[in-house]
C-alpha atoms as a PDB file:
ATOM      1  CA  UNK A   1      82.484  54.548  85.467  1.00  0.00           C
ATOM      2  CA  UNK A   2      84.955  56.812  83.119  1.00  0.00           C
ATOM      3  CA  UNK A   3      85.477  59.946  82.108  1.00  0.00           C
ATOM      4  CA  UNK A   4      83.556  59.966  79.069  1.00  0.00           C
ATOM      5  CA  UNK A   5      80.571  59.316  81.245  1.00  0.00           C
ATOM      6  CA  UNK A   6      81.133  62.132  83.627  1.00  0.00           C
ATOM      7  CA  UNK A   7      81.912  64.606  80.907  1.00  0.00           C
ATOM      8  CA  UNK A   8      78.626  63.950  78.379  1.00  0.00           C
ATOM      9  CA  UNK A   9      75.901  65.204  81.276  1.00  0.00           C
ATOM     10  CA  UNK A  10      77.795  68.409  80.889  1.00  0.00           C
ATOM     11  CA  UNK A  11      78.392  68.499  77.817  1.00  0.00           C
ATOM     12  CA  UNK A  12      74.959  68.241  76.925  1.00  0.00           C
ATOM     13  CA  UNK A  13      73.856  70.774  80.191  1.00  0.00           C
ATOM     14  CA  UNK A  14      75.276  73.372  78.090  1.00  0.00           C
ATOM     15  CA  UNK A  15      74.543  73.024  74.747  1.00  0.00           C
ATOM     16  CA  UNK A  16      70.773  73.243  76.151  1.00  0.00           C
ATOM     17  CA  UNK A  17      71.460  76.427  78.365  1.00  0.00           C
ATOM     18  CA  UNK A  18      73.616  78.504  76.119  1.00  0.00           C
ATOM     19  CA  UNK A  19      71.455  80.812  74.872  1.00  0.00           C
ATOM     20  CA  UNK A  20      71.004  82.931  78.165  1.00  0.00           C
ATOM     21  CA  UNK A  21      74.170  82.457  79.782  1.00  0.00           C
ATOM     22  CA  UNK A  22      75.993  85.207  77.883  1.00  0.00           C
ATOM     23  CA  UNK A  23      74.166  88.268  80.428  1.00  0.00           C
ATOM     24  CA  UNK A  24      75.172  86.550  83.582  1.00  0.00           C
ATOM     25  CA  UNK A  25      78.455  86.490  82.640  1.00  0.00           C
ATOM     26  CA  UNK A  26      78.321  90.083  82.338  1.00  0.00           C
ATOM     27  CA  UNK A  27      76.884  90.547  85.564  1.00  0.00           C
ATOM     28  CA  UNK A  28      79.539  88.598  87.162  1.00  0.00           C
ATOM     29  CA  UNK A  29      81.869  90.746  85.498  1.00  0.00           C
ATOM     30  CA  UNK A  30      79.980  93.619  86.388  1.00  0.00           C
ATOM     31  CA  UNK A  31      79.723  92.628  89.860  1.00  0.00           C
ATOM     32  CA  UNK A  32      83.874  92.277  90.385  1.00  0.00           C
ATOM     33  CA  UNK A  33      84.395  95.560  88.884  1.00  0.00           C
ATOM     34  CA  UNK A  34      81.911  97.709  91.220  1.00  0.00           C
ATOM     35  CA  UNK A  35      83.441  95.395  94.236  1.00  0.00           C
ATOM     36  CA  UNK A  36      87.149  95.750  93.284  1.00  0.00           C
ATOM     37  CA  UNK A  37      86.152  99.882  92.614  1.00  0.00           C
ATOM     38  CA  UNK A  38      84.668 100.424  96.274  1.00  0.00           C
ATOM     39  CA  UNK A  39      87.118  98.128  98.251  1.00  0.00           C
ATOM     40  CA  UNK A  40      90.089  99.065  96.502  1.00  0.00           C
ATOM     41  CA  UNK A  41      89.936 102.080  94.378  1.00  0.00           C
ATOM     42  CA  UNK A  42      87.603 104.828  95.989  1.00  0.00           C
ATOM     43  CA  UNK A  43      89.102 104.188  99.745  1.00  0.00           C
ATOM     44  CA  UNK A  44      92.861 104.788  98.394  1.00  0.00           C
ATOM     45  CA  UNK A  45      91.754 107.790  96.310  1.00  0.00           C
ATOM     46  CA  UNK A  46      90.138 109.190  99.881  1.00  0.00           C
ATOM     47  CA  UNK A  47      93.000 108.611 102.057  1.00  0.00           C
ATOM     48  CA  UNK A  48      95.074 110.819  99.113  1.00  0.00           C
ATOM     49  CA  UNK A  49      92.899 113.719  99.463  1.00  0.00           C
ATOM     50  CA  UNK A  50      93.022 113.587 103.018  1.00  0.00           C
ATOM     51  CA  UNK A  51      96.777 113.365 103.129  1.00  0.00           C
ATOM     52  CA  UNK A  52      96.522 115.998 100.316  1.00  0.00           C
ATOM     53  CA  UNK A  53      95.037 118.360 102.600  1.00  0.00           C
ATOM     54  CA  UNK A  54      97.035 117.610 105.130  1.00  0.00           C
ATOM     55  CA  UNK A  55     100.105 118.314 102.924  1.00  0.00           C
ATOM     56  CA  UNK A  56      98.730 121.695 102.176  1.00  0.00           C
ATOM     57  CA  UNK A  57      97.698 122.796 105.586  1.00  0.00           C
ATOM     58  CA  UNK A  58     101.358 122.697 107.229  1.00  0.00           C
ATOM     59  CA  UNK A  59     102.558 125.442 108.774  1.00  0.00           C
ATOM     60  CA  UNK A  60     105.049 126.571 110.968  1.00  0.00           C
ATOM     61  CA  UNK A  61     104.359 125.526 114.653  1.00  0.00           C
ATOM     62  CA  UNK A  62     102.381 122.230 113.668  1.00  0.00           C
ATOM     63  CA  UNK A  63     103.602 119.369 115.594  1.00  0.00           C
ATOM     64  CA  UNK A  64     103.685 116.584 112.918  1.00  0.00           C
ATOM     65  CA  UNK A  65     105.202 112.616 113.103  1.00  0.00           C
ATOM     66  CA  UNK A  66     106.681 111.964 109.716  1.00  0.00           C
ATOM     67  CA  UNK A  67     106.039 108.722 107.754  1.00  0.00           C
ATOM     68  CA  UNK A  68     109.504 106.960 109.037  1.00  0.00           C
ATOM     69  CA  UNK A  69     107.632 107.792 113.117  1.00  0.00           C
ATOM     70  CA  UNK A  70     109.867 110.792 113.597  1.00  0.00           C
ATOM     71  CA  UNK A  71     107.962 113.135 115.812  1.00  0.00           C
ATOM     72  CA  UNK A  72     108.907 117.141 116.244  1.00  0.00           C
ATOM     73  CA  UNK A  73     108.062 120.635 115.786  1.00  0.00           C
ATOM     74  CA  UNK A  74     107.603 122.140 111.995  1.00  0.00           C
ATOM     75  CA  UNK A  75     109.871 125.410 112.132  1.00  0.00           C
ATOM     76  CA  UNK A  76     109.910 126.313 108.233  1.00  0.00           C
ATOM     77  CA  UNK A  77     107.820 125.436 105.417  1.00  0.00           C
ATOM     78  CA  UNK A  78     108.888 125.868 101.899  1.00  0.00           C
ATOM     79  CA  UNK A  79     107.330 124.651  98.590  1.00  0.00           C
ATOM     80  CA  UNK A  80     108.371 120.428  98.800  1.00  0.00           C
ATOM     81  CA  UNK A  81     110.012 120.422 102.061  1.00  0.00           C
ATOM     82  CA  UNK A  82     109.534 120.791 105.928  1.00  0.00           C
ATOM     83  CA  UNK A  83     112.551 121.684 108.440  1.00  0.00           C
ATOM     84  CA  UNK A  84     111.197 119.477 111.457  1.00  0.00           C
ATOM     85  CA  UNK A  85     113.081 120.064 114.825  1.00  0.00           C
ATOM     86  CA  UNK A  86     113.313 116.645 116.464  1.00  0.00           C
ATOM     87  CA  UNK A  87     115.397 117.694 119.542  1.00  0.00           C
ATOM     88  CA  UNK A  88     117.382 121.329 120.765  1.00  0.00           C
ATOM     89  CA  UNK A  89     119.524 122.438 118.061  1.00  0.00           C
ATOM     90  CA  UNK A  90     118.400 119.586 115.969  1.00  0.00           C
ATOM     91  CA  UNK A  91     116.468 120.266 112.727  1.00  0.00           C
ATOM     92  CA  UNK A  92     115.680 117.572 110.281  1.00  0.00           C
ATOM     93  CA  UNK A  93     114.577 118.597 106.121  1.00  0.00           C
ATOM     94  CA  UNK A  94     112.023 116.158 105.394  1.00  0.00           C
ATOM     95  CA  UNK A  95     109.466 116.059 101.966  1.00  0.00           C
ATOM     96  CA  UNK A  96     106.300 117.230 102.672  1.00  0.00           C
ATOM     97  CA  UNK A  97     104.521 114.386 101.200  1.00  0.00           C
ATOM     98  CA  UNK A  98     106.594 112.004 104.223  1.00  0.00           C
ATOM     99  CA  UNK A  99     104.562 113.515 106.457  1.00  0.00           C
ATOM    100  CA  UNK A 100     102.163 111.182 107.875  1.00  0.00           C
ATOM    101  CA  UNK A 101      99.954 113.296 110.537  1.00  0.00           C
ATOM    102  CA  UNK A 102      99.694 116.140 112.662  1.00  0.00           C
ATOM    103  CA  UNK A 103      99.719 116.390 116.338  1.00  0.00           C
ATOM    104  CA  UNK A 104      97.891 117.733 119.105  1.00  0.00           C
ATOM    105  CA  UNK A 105      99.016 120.952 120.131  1.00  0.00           C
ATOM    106  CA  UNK A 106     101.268 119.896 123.397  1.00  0.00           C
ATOM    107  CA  UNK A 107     101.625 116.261 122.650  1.00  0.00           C
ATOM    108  CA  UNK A 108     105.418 116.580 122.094  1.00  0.00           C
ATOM    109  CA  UNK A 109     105.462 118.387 125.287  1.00  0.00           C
ATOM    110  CA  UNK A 110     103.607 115.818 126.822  1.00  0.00           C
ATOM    111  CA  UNK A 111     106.531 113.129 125.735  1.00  0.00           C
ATOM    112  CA  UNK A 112     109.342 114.824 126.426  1.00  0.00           C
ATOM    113  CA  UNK A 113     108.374 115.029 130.334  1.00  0.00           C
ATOM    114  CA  UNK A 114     107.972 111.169 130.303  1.00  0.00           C
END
């Protein structure tokens, strides 16, 4: 057996079948682009708004844990920054957007007696 003889049956599959197998190419196509847009694209564009919002709803007292897992008190909120105090007598200035999430009212509390 060769090549030759492996490669005709195919050949000759599609020349017959070429007429109709332009649309489900297209479908294919269409199919990777609505699964790449709701695994990929609309989950990332949700988490944004949420972090958005959670960007925009700081305010002094909040108990936040920044991006780099630095936990403390927000004592001052200006337009792109947060003044975080991580101990006594120690305040941090961190971007607002580096804030990952808020706490629980008392959770810092709650660690430092630990």
């Amino acid at each position: 057996m060769n090549l030759h003889e492996l490669i005709e049956p195919a050949a000759q599959a599609a020349d017959a079948g070429g007429a109709g197998g332009g649309w489900i190419q297209f479908l294919f196509l269409g199919g990777f682009i609505a699964i790449f847009y709701f695994l990929l694209i609309r989950p990332q564009s949700k988490r944004r708004k949420e972090h958005q919002a959670l960007v925009a709803s700081l305010d002094k007292g909040d108990e936040v844990v920044t991006a780099g897992g630095v936990a403390g008190l927000v004592t001052n909120v200006d337009d792109d920054f947060v003044k975080v105090r991580i101990a006594p007598n120690v305040e941090i200035r961190v971007q607002k957007s580096s804030v990952g999430a808020t706490l629980p009212k008392g959770t810092l509390k709650t660690l430092d007696e630990k």
